[in-house]
PDB file of N, CA and C in Angstrom:
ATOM      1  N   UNK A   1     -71.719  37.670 116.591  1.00  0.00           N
ATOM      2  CA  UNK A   1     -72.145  37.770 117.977  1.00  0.00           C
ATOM      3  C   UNK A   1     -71.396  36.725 118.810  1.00  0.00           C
ATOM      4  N   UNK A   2     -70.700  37.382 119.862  1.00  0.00           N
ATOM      5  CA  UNK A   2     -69.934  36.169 120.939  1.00  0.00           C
ATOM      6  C   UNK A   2     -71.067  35.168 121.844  1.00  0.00           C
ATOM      7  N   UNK A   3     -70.750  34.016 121.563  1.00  0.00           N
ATOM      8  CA  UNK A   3     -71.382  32.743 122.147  1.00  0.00           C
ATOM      9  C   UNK A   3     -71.832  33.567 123.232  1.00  0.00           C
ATOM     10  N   UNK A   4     -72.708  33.347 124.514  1.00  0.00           N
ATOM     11  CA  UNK A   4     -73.347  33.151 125.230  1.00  0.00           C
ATOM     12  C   UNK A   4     -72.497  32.380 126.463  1.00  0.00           C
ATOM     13  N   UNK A   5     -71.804  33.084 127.294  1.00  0.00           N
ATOM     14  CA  UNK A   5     -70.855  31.784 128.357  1.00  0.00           C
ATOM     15  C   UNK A   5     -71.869  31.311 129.562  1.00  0.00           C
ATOM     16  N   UNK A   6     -71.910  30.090 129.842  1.00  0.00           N
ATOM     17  CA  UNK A   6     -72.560  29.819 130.671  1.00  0.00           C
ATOM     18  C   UNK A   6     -71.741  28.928 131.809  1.00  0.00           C
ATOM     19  N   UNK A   7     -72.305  28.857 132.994  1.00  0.00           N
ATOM     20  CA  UNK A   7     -71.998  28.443 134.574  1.00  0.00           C
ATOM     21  C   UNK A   7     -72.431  27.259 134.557  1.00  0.00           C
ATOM     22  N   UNK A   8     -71.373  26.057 135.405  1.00  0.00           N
ATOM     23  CA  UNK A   8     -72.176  25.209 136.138  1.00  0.00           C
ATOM     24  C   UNK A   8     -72.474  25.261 137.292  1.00  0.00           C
ATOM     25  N   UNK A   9     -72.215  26.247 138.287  1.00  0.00           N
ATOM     26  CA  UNK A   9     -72.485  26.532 139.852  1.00  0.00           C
ATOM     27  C   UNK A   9     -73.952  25.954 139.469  1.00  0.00           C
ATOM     28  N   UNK A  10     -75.280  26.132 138.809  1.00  0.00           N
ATOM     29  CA  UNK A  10     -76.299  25.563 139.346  1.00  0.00           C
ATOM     30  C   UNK A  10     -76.254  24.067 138.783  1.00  0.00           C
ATOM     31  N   UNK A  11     -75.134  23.238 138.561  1.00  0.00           N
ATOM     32  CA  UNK A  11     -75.500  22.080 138.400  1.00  0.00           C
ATOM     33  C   UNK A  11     -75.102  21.429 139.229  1.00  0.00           C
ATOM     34  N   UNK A  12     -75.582  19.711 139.615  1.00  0.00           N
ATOM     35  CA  UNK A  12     -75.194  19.559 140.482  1.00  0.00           C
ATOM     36  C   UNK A  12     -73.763  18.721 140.387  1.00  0.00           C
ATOM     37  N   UNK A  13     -73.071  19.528 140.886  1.00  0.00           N
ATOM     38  CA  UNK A  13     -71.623  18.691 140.925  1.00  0.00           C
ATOM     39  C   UNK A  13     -71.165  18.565 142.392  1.00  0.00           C
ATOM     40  N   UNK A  14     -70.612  17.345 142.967  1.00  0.00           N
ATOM     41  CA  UNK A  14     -70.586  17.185 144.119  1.00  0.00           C
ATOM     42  C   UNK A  14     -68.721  16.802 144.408  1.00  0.00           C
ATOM     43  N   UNK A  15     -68.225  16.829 143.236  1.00  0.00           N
ATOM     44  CA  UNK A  15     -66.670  16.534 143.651  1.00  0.00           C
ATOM     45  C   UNK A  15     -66.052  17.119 142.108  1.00  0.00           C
ATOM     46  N   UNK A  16     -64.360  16.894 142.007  1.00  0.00           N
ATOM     47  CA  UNK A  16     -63.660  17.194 140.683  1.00  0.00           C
ATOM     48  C   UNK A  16     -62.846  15.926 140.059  1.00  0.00           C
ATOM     49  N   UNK A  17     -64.343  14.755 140.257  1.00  0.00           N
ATOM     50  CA  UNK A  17     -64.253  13.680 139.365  1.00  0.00           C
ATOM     51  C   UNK A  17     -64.797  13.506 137.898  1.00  0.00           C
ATOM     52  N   UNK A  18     -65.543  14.659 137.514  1.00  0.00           N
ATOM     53  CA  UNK A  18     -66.051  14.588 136.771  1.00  0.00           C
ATOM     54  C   UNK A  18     -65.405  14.710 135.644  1.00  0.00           C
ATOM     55  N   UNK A  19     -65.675  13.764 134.217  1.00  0.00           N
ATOM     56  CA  UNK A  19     -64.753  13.791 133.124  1.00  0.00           C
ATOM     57  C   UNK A  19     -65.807  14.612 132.168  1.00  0.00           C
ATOM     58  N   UNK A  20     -66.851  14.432 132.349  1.00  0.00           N
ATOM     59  CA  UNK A  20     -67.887  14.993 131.135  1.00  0.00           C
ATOM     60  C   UNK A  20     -68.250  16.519 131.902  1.00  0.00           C
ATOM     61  N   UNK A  21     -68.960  17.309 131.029  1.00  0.00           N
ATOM     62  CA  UNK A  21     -69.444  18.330 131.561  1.00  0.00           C
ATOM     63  C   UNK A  21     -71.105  18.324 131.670  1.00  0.00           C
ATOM     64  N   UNK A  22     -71.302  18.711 132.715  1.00  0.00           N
ATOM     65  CA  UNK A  22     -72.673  18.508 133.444  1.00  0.00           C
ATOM     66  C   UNK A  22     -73.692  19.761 132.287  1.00  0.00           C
ATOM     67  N   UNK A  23     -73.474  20.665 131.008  1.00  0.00           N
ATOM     68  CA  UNK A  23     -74.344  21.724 130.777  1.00  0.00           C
ATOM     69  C   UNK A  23     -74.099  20.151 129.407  1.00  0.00           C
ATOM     70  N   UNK A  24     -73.518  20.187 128.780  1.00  0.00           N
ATOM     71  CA  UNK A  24     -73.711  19.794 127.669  1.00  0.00           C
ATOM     72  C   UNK A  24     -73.073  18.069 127.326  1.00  0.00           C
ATOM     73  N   UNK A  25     -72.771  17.257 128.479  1.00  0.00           N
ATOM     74  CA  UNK A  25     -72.449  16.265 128.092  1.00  0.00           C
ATOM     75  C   UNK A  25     -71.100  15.991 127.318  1.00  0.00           C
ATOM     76  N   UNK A  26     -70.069  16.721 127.059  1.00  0.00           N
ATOM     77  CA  UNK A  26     -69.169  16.680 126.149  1.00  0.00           C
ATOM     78  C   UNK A  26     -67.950  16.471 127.213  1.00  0.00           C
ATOM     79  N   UNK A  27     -66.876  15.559 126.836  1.00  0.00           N
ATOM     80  CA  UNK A  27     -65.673  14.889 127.457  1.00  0.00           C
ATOM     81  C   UNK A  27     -64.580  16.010 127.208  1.00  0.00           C
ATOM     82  N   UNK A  28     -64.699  17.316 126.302  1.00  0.00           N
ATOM     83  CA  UNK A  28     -63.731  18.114 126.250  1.00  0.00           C
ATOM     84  C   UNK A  28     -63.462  18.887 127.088  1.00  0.00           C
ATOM     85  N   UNK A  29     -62.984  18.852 128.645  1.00  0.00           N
ATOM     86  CA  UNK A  29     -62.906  19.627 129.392  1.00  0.00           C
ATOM     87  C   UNK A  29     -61.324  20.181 129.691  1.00  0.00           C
ATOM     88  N   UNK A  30     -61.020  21.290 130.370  1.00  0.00           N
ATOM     89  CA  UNK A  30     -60.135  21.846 130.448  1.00  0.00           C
ATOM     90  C   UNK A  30     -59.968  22.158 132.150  1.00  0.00           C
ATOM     91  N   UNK A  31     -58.777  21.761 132.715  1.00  0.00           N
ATOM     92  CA  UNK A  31     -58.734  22.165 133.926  1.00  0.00           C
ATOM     93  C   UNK A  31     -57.407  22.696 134.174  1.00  0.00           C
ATOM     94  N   UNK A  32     -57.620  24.007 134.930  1.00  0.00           N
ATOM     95  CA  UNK A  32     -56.040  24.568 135.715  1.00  0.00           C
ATOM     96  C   UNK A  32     -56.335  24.565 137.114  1.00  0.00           C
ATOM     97  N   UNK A  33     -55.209  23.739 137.610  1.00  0.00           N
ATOM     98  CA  UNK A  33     -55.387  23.916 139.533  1.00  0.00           C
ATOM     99  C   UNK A  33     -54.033  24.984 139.672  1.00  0.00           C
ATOM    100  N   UNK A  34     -54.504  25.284 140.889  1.00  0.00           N
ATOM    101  CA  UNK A  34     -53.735  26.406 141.449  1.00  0.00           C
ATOM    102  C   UNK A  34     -53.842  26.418 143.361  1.00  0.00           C
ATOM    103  N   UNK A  35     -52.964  26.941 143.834  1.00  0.00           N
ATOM    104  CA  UNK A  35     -53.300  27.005 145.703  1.00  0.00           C
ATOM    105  C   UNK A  35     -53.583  28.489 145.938  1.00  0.00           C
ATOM    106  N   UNK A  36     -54.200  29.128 146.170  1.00  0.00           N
ATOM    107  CA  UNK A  36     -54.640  30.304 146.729  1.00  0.00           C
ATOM    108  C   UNK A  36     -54.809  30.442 148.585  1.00  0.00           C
ATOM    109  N   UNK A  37     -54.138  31.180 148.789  1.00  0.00           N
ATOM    110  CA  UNK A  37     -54.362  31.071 150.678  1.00  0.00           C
ATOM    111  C   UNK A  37     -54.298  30.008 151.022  1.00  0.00           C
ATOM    112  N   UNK A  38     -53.609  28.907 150.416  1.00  0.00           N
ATOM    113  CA  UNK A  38     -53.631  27.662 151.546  1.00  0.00           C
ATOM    114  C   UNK A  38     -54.507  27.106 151.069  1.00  0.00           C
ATOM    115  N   UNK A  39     -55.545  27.034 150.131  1.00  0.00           N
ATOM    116  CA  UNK A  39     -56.342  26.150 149.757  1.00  0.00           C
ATOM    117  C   UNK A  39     -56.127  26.066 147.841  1.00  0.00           C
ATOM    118  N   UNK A  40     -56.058  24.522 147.781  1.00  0.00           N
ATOM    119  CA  UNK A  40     -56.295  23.814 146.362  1.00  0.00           C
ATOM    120  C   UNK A  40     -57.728  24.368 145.727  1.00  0.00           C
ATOM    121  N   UNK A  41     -57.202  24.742 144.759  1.00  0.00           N
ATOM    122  CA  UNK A  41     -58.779  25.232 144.068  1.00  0.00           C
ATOM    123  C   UNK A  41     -58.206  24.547 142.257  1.00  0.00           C
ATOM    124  N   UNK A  42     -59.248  24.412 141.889  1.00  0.00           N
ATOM    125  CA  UNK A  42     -59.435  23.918 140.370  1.00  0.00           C
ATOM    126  C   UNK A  42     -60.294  24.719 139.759  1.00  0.00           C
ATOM    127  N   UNK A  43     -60.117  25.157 137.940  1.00  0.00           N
ATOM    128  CA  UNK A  43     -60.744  25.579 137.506  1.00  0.00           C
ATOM    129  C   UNK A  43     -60.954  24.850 135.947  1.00  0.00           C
ATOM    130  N   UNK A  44     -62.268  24.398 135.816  1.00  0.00           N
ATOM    131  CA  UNK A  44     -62.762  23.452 134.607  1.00  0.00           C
ATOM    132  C   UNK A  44     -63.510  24.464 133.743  1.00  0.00           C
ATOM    133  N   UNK A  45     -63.482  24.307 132.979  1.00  0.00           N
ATOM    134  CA  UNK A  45     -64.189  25.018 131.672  1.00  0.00           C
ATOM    135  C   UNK A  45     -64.292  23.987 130.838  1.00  0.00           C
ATOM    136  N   UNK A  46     -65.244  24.144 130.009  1.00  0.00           N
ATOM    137  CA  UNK A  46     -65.674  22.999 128.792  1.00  0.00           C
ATOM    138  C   UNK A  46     -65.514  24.104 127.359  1.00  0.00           C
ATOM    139  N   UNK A  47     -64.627  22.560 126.750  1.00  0.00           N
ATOM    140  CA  UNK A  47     -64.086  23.699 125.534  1.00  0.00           C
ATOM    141  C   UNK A  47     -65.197  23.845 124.467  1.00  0.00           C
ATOM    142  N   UNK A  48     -66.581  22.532 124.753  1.00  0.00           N
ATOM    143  CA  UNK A  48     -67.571  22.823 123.443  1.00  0.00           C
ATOM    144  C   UNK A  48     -68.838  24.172 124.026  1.00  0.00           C
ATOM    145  N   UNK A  49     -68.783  24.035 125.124  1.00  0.00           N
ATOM    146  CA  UNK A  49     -69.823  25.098 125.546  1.00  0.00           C
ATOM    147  C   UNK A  49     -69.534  26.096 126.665  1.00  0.00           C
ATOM    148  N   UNK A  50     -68.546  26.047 126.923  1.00  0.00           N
ATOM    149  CA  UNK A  50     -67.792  26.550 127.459  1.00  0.00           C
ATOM    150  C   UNK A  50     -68.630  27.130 128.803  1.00  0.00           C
ATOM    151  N   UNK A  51     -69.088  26.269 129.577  1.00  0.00           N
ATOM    152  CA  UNK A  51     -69.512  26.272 130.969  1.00  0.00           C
ATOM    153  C   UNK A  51     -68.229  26.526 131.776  1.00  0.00           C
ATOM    154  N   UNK A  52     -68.556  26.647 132.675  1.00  0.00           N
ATOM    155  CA  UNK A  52     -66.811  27.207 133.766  1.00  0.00           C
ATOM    156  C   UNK A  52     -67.575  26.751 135.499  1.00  0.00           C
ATOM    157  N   UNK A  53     -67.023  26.285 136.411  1.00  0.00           N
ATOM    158  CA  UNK A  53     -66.846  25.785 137.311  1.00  0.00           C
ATOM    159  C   UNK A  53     -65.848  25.821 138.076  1.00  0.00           C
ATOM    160  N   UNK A  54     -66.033  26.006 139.423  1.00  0.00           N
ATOM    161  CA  UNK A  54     -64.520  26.042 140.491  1.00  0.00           C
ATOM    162  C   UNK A  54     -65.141  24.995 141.596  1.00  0.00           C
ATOM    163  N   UNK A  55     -63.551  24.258 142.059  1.00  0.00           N
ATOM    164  CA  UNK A  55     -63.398  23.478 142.876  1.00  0.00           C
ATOM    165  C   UNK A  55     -62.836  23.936 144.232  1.00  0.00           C
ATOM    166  N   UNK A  56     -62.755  23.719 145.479  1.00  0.00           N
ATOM    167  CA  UNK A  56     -62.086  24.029 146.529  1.00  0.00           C
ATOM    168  C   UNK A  56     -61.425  22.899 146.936  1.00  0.00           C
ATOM    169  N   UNK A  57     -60.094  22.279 147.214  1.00  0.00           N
ATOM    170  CA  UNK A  57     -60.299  21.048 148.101  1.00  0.00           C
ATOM    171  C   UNK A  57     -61.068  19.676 147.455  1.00  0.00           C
ATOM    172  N   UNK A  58     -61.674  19.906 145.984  1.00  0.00           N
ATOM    173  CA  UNK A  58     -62.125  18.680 145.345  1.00  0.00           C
ATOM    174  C   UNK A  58     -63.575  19.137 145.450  1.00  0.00           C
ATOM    175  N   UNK A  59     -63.995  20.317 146.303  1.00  0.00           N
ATOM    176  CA  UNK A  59     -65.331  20.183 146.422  1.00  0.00           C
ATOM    177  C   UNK A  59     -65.988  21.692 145.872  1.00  0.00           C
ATOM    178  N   UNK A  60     -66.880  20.865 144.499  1.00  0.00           N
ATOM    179  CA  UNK A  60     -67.558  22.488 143.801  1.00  0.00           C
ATOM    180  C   UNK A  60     -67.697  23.611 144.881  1.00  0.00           C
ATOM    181  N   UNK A  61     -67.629  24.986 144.296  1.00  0.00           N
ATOM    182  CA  UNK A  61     -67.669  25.946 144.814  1.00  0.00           C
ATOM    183  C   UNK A  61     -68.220  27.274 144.091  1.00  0.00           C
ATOM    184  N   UNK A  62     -69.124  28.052 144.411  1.00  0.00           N
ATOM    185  CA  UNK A  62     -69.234  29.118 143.734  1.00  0.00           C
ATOM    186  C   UNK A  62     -67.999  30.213 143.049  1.00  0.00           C
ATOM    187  N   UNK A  63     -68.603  30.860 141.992  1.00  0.00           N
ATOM    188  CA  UNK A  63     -67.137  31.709 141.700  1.00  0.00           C
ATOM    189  C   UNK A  63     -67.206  32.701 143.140  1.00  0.00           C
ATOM    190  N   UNK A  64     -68.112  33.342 143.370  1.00  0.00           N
ATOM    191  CA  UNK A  64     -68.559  34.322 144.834  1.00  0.00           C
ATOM    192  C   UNK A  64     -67.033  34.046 146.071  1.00  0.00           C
ATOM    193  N   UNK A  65     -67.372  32.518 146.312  1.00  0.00           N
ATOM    194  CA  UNK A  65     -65.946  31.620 147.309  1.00  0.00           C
ATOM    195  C   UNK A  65     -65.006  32.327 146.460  1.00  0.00           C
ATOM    196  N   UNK A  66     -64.845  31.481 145.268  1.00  0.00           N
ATOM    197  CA  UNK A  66     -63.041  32.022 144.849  1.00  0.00           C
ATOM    198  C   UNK A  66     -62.535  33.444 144.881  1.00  0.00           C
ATOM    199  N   UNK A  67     -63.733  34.346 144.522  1.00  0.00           N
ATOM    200  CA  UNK A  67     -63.643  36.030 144.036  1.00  0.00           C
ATOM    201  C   UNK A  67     -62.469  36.302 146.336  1.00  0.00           C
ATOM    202  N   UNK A  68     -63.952  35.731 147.302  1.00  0.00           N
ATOM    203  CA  UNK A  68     -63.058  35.990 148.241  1.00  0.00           C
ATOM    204  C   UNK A  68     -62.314  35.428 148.787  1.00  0.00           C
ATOM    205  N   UNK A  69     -61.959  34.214 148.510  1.00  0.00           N
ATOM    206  CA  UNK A  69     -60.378  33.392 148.689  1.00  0.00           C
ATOM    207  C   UNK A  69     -58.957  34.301 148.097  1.00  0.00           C
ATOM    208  N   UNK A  70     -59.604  35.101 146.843  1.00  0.00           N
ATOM    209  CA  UNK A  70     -58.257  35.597 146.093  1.00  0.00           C
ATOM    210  C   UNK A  70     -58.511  37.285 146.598  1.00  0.00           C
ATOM    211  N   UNK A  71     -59.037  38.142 147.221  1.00  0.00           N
ATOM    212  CA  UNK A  71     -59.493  39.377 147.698  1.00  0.00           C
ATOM    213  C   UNK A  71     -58.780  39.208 149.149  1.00  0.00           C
ATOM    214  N   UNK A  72     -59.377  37.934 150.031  1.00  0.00           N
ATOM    215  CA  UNK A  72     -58.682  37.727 151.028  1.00  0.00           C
ATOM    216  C   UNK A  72     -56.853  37.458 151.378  1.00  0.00           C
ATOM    217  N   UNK A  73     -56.710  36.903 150.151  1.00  0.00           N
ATOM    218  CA  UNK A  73     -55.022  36.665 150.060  1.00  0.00           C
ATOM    219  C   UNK A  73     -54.445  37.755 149.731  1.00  0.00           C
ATOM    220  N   UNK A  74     -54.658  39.203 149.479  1.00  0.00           N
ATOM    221  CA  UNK A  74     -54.189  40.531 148.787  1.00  0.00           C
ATOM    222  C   UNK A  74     -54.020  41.172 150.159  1.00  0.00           C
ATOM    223  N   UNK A  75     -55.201  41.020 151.556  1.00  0.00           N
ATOM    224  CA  UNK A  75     -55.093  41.998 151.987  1.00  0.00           C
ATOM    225  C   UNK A  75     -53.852  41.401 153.947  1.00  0.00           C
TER     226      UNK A  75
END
């Protein structure tokens, strides 16, 4: 049975200083930045529990934002 992936959108993260991950405490995190439309976005995932999180500009963001940051740049 495939793990269970879980979100940090409900945790509270307030910038993309964070070295640990806010679901499980673990320092193994993974990040790819990228610019979409003119804006810096980051994407963190944790490699032990594999929570996933997006940044805008340094500042958390729902996946909902990114889905239309990258919908908006197509059209």
């Amino acid at each position: 049975m495939a793990p269970r992936l879980r979100s940090a959108d409900h945790e509270p993260m307030s910038d993309a200083s964070h070295t640990t991950c806010p679901v499980c405490q673990s320092g193994d995190l993974i990040t790819i930045t990228m610019e979409v439309s003119g804006n810096d976005l980051s994407f963190t995932t944790c490699h032990l529990c594999e929570a996933k999180w997006w940044y805008r500009e340094g500042k958390a963001i729902p996946l909902q934002s990114v889905i239309g940051l990258v919908v908006g740049q197509g059209a």
